[in-house]
Protein backbone atom coordinates (compact mmCIF):
# COMPACT_ATOMS: atom_id res chain seq x y z
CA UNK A 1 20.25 -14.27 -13.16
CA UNK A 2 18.75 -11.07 -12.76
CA UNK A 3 17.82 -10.78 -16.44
CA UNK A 4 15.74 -13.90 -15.91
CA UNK A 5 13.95 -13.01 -13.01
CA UNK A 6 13.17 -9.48 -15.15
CA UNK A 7 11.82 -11.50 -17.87
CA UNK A 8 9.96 -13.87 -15.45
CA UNK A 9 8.15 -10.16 -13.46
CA UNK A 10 7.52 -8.88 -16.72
CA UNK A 11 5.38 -12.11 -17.73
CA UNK A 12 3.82 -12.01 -15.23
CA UNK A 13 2.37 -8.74 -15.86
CA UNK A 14 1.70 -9.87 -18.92
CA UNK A 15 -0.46 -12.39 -17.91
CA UNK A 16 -2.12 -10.28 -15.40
CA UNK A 17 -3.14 -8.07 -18.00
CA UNK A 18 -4.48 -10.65 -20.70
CA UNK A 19 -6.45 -12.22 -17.96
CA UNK A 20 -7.92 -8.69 -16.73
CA UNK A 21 -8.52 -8.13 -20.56
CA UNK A 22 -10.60 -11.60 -21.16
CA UNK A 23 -12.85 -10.77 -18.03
CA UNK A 24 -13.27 -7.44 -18.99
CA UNK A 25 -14.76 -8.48 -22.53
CA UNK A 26 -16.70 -10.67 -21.11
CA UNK A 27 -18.41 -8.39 -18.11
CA UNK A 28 -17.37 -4.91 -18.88
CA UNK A 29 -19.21 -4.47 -15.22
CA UNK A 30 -17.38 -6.95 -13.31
CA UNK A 31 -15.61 -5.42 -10.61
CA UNK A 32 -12.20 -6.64 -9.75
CA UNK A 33 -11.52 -7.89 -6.28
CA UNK A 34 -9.99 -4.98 -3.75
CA UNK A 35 -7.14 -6.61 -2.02
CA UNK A 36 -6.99 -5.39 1.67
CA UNK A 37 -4.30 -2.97 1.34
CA UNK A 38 -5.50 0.08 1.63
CA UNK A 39 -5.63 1.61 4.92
CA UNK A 40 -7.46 5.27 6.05
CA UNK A 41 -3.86 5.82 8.18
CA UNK A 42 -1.20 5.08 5.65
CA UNK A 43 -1.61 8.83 3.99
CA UNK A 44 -1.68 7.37 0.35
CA UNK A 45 -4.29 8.72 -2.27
CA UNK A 46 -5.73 6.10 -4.52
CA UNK A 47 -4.60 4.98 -7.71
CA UNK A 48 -5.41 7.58 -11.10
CA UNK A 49 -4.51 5.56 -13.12
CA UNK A 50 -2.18 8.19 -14.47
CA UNK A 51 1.43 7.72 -15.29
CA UNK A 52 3.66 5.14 -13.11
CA UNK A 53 7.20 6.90 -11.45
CA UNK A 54 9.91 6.02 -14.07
CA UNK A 55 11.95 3.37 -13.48
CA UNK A 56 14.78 5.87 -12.93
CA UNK A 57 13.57 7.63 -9.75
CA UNK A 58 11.76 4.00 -9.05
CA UNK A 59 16.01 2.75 -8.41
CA UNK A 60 16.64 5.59 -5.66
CA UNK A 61 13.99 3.99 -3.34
CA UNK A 62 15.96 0.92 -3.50
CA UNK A 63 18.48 0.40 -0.35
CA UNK A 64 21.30 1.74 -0.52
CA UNK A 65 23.12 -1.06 1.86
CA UNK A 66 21.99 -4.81 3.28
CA UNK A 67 24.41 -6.03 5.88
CA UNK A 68 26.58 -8.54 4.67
CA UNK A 69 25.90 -8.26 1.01
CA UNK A 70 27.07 -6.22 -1.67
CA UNK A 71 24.88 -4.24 -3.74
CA UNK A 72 25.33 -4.56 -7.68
CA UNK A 73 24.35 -2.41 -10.20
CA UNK A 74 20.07 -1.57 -10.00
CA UNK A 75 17.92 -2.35 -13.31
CA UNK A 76 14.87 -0.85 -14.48
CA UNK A 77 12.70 -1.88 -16.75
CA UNK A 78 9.26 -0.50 -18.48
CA UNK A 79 6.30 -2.26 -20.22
CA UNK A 80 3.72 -0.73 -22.43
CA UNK A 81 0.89 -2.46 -24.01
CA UNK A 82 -2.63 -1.64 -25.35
CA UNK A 83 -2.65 1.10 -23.10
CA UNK A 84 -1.12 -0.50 -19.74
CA UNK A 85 2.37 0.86 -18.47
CA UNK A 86 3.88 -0.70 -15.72
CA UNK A 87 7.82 0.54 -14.67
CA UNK A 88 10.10 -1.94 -12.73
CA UNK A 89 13.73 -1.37 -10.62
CA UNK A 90 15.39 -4.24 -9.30
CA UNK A 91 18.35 -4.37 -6.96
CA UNK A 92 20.31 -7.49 -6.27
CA UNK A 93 22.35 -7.79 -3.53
CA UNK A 94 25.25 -11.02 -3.03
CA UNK A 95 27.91 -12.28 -0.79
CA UNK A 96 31.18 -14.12 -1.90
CA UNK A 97 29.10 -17.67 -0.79
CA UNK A 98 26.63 -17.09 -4.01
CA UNK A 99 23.52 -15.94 -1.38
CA UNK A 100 21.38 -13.05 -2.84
CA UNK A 101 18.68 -10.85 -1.87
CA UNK A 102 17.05 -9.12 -4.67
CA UNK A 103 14.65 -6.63 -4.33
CA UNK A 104 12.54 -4.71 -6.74
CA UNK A 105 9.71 -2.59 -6.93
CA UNK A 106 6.79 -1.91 -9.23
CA UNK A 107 4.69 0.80 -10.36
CA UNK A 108 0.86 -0.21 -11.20
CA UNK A 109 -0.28 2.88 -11.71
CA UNK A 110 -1.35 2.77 -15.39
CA UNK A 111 -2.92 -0.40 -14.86
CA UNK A 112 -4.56 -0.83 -11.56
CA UNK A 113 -6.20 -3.80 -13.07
CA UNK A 114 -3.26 -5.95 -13.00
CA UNK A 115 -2.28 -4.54 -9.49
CA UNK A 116 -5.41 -5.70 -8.01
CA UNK A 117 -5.29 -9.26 -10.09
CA UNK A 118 -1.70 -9.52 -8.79
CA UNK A 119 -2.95 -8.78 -4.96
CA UNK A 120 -6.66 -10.07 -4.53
CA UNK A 121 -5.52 -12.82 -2.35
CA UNK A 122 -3.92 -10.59 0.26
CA UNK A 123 -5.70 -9.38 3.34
CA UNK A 124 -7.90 -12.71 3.63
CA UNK A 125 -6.14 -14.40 6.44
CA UNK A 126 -5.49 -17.23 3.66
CA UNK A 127 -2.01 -19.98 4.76
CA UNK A 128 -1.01 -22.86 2.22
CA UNK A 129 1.50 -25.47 4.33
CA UNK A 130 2.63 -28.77 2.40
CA UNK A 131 5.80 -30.39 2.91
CA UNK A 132 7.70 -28.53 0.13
CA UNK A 133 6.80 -24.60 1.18
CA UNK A 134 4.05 -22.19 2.95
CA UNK A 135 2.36 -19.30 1.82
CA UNK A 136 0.44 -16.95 3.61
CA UNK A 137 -0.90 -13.64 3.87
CA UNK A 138 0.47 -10.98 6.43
CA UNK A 139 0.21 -7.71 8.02
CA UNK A 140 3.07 -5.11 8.12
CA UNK A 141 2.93 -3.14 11.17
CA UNK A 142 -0.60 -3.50 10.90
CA UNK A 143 -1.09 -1.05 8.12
CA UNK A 144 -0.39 -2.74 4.84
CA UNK A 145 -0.64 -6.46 3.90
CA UNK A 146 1.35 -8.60 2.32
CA UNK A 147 2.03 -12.38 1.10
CA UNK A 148 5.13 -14.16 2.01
CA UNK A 149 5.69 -17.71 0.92
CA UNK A 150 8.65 -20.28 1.48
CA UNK A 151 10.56 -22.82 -0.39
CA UNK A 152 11.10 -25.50 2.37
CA UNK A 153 13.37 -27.40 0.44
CA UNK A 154 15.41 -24.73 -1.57
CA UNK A 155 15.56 -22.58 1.35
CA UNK A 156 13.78 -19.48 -0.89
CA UNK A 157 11.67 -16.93 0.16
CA UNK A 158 9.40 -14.57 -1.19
CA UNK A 159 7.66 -11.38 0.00
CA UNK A 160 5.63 -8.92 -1.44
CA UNK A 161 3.78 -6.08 -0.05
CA UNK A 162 1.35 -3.36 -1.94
CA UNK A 163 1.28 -0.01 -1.03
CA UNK A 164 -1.36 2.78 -2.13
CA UNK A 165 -2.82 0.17 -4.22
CA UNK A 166 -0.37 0.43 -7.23
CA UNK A 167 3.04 0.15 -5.69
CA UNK A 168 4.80 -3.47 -4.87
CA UNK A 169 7.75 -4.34 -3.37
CA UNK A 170 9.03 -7.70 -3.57
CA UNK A 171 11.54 -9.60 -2.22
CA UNK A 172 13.57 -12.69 -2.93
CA UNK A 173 16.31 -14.19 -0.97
CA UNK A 174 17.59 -17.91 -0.80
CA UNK A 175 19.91 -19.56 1.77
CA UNK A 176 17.11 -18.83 4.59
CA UNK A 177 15.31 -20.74 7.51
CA UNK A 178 11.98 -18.60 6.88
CA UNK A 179 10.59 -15.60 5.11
CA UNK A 180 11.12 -13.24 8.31
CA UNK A 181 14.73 -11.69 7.58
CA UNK A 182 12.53 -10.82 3.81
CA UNK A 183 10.40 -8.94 6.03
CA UNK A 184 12.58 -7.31 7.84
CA UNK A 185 14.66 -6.08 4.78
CA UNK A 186 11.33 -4.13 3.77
CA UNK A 187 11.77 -1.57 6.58
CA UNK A 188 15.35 -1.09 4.12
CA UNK A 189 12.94 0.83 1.43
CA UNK A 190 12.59 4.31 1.56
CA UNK A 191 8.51 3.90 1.92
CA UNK A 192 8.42 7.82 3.62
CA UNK A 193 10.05 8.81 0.17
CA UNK A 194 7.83 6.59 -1.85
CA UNK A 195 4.41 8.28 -0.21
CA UNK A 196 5.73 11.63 -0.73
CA UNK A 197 6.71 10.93 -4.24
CA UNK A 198 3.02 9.61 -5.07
CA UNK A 199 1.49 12.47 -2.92
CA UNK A 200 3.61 15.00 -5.29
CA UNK A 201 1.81 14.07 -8.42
């Protein structure tokens, strides 16, 4: 299952960057939307565009432990095209009953482009409800923003959160009443270690 849901992140990015590719030809001046993640507080210097952290040293930010689920074997993953390079490590984490968490985390920095296509809606205040799930954007600690959404139904929920406008951390769990346990498993990250690695470069 994980392999799908690489194959299904990496798409994504795909699509992110052949859409930031179309507007560019057609306005090489167009500015892309800033998401409202960037904070003067949070210590982070803006994305270079320079080389993303490899996928390797991307897995040791991971958590080590979730209570009540065992951790399997982290993945990473890299894609380069026409000049973008994005690097991926994903975690997933399952009890004997068939839940999962699975976390992973993504490096934008050689194509802040597709970071800020992936994130322009965040940091807008913006809630979708229907009968079937909700999605909404959210603060974390009132320093970085995220979007969380929720599969009424199927009992899924996503988060994501973007920090120093290249990194994203998402998270995917099912079996749950709401997306707030996701949210709390992002304190789980090693975000101290993942400022000080982009502050090293």
């Amino acid at each position: 299952m994980k392999k799908v849901y690489k194959i299904i992140v990496l798409f994504s990015v795909f699509v992110g960057v052949s859409s930031c590719c179309a507007k560019e030809d057609k306005n090489e001046s167009l500015e892309p939307t800033t998401p409202g993640i960037e904070n003067s507080t949070n210590g982070l210097k803006p994305v270079e565009g320079g080389e993303p952290i490899h996928y390797k040293d991307l897995e040791k930010f991971l958590p080590i432990t979730i209570e009540g689920y065992d951790m399997e074997d982290p993945e990473g993953t890299s894609l380069n095209m026409q000049g973008f390079s994005v690097m991926s490590a994903t975690a997933e984490y399952t009890t004997a009953d068939e839940d999962y968490i699975r976390v992973s985390i993504l490096d934008y920095n050689a194509a802040p482009s597709v970071y800020k296509t992936q994130t322009a809606m965040w940091g807008k205040g913006i809630t979708i409800d229907s009968d079937d799930e909700y999605s909404k954007s959210f603060s974390l600690n009132n320093e970085l923003s995220g979007w969380e959404s929720f599969e009424k139904i199927n009992k899924k929920a996503n988060v994501a959160v973007g920090i120093g406008n290249r990194l994203l951390i998402t998270i995917e769990a099912n079996n749950q009443l709401d997306a707030e346990k996701s949210k709390d498993i992002l304190a789980l990250v090693n975000l101290k270690s993942m400022v000080m690695a982009i502050n090293r470069e």
